[in-house]
N, C-alpha and C. Protein backbone atom coordinates (compact mmCIF):
# COMPACT_ATOMS: atom_id res chain seq x y z
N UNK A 1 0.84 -1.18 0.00
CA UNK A 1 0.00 0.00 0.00
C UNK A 1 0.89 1.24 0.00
N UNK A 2 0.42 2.12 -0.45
CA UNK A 2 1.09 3.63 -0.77
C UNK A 2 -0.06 4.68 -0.52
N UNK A 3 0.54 5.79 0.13
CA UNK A 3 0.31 6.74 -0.12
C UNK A 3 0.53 7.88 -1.02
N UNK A 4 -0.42 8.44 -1.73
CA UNK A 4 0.05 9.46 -2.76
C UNK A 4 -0.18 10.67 -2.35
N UNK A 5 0.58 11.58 -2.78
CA UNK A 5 0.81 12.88 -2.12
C UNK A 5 1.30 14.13 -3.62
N UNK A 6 0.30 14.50 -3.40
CA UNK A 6 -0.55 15.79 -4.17
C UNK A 6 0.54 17.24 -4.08
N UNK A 7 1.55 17.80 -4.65
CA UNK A 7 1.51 18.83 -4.05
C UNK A 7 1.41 19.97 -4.91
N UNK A 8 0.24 20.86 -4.08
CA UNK A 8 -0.82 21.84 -5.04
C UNK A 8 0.54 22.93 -5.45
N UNK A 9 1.19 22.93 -5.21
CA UNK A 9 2.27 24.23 -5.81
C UNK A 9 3.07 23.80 -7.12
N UNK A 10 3.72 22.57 -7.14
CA UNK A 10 4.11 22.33 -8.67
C UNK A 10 3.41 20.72 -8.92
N UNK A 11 1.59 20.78 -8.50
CA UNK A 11 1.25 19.86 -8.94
C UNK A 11 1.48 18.57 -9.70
N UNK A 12 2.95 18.25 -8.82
CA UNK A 12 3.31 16.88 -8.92
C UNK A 12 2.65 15.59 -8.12
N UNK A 13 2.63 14.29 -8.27
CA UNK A 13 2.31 13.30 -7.23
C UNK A 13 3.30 12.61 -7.02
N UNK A 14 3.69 12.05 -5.73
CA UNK A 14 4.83 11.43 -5.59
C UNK A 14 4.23 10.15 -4.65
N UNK A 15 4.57 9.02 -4.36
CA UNK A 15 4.11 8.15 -4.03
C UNK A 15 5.22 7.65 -2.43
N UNK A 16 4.52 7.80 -1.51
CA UNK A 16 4.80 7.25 -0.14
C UNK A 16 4.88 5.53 0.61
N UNK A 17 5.87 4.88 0.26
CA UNK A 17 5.49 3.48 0.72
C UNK A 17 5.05 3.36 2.24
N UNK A 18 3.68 2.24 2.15
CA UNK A 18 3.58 2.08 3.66
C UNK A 18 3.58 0.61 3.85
N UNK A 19 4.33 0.10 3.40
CA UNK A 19 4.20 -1.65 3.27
C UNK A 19 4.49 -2.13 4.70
N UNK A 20 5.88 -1.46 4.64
CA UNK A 20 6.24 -2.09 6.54
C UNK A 20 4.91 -1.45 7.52
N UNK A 21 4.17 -0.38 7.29
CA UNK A 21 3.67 0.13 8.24
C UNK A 21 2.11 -1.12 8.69
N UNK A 22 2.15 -1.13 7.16
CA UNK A 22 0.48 -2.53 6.76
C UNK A 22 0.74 -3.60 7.53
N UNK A 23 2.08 -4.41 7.30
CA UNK A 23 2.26 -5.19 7.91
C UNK A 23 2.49 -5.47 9.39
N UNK A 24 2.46 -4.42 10.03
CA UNK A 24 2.97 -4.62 11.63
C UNK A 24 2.22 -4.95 12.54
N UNK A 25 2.47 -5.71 13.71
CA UNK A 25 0.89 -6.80 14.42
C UNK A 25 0.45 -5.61 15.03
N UNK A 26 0.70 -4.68 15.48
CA UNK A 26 0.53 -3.80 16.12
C UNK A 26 1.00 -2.01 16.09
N UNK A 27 -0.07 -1.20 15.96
CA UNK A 27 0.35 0.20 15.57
C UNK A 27 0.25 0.59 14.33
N UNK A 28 -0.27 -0.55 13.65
CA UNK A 28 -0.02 0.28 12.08
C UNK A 28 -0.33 1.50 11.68
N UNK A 29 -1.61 1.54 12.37
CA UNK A 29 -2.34 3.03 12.04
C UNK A 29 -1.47 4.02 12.67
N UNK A 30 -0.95 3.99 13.79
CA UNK A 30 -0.16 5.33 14.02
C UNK A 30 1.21 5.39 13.84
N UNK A 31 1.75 4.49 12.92
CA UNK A 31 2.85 4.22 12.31
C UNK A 31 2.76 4.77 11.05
N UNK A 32 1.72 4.50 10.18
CA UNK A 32 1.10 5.44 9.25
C UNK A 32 0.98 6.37 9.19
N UNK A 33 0.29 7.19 10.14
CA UNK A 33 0.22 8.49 10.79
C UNK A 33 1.56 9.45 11.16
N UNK A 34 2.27 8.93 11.65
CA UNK A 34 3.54 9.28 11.85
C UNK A 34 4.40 9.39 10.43
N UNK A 35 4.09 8.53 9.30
CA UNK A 35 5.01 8.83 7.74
C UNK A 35 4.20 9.63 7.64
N UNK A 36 3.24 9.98 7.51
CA UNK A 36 2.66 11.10 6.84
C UNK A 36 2.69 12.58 7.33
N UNK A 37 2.69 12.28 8.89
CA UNK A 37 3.35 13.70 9.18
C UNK A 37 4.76 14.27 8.68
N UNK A 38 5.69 13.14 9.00
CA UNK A 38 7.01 13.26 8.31
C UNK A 38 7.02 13.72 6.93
N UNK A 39 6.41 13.23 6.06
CA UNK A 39 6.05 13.72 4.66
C UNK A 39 5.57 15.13 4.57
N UNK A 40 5.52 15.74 5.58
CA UNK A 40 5.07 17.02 5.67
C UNK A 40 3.73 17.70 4.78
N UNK A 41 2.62 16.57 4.65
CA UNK A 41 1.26 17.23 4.19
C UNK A 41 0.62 17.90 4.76
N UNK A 42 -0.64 18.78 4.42
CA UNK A 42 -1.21 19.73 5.14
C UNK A 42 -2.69 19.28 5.79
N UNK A 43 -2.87 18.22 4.79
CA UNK A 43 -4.59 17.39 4.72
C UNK A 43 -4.21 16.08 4.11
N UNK A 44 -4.97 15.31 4.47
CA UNK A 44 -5.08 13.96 4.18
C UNK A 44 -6.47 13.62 4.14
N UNK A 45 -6.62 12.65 2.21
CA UNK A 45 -7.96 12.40 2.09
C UNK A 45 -8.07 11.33 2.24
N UNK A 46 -9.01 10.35 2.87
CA UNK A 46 -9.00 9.04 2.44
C UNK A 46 -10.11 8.67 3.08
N UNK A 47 -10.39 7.13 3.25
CA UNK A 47 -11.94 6.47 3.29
C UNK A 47 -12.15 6.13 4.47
N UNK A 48 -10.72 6.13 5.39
CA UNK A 48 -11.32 6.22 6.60
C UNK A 48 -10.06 6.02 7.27
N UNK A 49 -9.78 6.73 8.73
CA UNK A 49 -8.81 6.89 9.65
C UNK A 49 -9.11 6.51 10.95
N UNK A 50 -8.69 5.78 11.27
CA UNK A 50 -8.56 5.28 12.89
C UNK A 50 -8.44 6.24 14.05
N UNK A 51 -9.11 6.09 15.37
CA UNK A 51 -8.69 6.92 16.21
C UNK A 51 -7.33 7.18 16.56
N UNK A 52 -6.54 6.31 17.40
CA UNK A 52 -5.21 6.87 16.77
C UNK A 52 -3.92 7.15 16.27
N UNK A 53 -4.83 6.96 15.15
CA UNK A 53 -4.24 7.87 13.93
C UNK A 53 -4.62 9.00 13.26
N UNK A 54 -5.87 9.42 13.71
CA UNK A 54 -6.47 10.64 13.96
C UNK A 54 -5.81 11.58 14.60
N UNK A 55 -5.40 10.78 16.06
CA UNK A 55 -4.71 11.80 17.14
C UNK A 55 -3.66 11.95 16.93
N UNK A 56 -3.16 11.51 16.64
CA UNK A 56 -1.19 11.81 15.26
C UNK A 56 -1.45 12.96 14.75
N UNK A 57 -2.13 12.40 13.64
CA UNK A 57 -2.78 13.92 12.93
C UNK A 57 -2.90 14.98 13.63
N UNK A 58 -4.01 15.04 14.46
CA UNK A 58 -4.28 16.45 14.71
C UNK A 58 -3.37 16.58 15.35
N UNK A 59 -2.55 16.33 16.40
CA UNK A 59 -1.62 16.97 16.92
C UNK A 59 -0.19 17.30 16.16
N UNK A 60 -0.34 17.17 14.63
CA UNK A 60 0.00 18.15 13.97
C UNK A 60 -0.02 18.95 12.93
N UNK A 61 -1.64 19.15 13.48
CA UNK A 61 -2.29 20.29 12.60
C UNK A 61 -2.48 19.52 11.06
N UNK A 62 -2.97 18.36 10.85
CA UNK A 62 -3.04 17.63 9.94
C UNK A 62 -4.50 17.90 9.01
N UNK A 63 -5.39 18.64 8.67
CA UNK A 63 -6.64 18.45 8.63
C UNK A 63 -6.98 16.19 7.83
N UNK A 64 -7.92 16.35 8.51
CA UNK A 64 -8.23 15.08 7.73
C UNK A 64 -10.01 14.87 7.10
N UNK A 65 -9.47 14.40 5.93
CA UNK A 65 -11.23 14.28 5.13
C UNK A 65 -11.41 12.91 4.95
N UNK A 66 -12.19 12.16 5.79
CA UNK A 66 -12.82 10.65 5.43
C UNK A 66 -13.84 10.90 4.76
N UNK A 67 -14.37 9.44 4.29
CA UNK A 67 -15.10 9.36 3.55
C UNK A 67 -14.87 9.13 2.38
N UNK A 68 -13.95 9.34 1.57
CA UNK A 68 -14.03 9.48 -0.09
C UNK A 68 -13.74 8.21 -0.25
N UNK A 69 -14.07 8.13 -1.54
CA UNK A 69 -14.14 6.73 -2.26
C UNK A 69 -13.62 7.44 -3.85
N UNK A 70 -12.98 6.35 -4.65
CA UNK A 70 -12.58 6.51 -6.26
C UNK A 70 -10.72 6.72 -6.04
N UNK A 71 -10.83 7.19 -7.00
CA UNK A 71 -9.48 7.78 -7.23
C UNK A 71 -8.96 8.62 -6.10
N UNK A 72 -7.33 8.93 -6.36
CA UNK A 72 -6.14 9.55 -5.46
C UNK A 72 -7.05 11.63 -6.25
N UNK A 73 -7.09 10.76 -7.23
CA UNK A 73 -6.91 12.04 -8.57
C UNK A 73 -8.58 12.59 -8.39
N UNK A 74 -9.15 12.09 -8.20
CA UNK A 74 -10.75 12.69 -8.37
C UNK A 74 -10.96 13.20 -6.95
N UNK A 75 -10.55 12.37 -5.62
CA UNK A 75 -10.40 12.99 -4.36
C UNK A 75 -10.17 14.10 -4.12
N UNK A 76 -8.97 14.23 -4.74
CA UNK A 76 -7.91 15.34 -5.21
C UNK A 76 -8.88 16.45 -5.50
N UNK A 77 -9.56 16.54 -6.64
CA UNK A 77 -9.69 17.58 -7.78
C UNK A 77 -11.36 17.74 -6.76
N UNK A 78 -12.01 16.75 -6.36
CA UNK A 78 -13.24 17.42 -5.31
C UNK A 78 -12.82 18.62 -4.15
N UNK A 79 -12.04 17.76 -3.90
CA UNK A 79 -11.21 19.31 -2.30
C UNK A 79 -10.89 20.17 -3.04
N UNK A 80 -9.93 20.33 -4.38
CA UNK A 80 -8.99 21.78 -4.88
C UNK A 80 -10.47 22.23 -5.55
N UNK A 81 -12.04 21.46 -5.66
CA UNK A 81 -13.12 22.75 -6.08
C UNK A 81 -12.89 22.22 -7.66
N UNK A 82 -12.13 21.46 -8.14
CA UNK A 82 -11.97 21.59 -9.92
C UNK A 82 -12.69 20.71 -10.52
């Protein structure tokens, strides 16, 4: 599994491995949470986030949007309004 990562200034995508994070008996979600802060995003979209890995997030200022379903790219282009 990967994360893809959007960035709205020279609208490139670059792709985040989370393979070790999927696999771990324990913590994955805030092992996850933790690359993605490191990755330094501003928001994170996806279909659904764990408590915590929620609390990762917000404690750093992460916004997060559950719910979406489809594409990295259509997710994408619903939030930027296009």
């Amino acid at each position: 599994m990967q994360f893809l990562i959007y960035d709205t200034d020279t609208e490139r995508w670059t792709a985040l491995d989370n393979a070790s994070n999927r696999d771990a008996a324990h913590g994955a979600g805030i092992a996850a949470a933790q690359a993605v802060v490191r990755a330094g995003v501003g928001v994170l979209i996806t279909g659904q986030c764990g408590p915590k890995a929620m609390d990762v997030l917000a404690k750093a200022s992460i916004r997060v949007i559950e719910g979406e379903e489809g594409t990295a790219r259509s997710a994408v282009q619903r939030f930027l309004g296009k």
